[in-house]
C-alpha atoms as a PDB file:
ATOM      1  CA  UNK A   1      32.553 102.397 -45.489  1.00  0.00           C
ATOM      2  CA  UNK A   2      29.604 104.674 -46.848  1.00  0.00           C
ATOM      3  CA  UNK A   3      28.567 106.728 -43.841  1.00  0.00           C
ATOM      4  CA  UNK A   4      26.627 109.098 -45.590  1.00  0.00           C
ATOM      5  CA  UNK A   5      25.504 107.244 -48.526  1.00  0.00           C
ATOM      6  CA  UNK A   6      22.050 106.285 -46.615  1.00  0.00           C
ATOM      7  CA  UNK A   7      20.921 109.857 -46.562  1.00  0.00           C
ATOM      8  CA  UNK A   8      21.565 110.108 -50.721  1.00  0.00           C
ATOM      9  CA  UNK A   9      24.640 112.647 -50.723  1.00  0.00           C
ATOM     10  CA  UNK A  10      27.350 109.912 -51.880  1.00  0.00           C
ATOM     11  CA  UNK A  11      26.792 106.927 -54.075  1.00  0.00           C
ATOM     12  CA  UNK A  12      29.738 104.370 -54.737  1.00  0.00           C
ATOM     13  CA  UNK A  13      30.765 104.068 -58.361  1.00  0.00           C
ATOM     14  CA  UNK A  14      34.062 102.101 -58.567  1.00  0.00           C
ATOM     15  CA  UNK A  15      36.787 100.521 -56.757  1.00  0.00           C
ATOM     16  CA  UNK A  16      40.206 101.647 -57.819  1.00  0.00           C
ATOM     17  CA  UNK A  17      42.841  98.110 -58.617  1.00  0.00           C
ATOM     18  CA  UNK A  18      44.582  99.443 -55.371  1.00  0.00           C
ATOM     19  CA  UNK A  19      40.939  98.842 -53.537  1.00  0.00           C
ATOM     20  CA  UNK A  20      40.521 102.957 -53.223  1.00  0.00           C
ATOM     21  CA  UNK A  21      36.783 103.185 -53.230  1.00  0.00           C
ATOM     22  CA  UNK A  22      35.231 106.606 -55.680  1.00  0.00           C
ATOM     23  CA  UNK A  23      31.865 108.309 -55.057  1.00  0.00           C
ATOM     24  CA  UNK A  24      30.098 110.313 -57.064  1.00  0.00           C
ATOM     25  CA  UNK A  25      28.619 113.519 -55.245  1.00  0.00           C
ATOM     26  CA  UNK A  26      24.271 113.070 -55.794  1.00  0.00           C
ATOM     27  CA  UNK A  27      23.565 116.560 -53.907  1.00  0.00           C
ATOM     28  CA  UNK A  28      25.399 119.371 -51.773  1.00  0.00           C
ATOM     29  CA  UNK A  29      25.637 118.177 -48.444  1.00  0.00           C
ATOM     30  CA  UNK A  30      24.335 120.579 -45.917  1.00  0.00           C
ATOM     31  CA  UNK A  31      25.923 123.958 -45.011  1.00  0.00           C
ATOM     32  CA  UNK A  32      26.493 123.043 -41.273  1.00  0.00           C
ATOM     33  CA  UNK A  33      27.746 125.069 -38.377  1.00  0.00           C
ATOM     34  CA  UNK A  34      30.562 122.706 -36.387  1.00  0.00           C
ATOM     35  CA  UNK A  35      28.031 121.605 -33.751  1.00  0.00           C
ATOM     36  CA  UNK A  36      25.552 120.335 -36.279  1.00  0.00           C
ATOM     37  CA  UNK A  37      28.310 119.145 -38.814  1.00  0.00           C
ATOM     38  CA  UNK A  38      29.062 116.677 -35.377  1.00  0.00           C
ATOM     39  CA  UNK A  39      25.904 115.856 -34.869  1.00  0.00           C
ATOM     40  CA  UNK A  40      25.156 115.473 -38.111  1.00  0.00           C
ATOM     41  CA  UNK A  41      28.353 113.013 -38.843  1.00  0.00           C
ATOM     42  CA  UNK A  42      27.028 110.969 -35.308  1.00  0.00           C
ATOM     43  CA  UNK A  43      24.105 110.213 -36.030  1.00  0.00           C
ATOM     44  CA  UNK A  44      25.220 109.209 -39.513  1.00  0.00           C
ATOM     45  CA  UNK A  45      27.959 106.808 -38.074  1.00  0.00           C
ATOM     46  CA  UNK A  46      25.485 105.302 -35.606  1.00  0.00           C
ATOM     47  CA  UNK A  47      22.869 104.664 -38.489  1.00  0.00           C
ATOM     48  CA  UNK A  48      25.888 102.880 -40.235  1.00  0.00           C
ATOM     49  CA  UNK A  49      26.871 100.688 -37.583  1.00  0.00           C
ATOM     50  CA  UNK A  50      23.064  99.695 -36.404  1.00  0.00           C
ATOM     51  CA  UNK A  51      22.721  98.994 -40.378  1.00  0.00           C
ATOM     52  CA  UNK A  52      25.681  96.617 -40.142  1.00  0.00           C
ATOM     53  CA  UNK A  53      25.059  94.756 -37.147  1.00  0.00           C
ATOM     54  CA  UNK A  54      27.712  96.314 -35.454  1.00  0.00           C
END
């Protein structure tokens, strides 16, 4: 699961043989205060679950 891949801050690279995904880090992420960091994560988990039908 990729929650914040969408917005460009994480992009999949592998699959480890034990099925651990790794990401590769494309920009900082945000410097949040805890309120936005939730909001921030929500909305990203929503976005995730409308993309896969869920």
């Amino acid at each position: 699961m990729q929650v914040v891949g969408p917005s460009g801050y994480y992009e999949l690279t592998a699959t480890d043989p034990d099925g651990w995904p790794h990401y590769k880090q494309l920009k900082p992420m945000p410097d949040l205060n805890p309120f936005e960091q939730e909001n921030f994560l929500k909305d990203h988990v929503l976005l995730y679950f409308e993309e896969n039908g869920i």
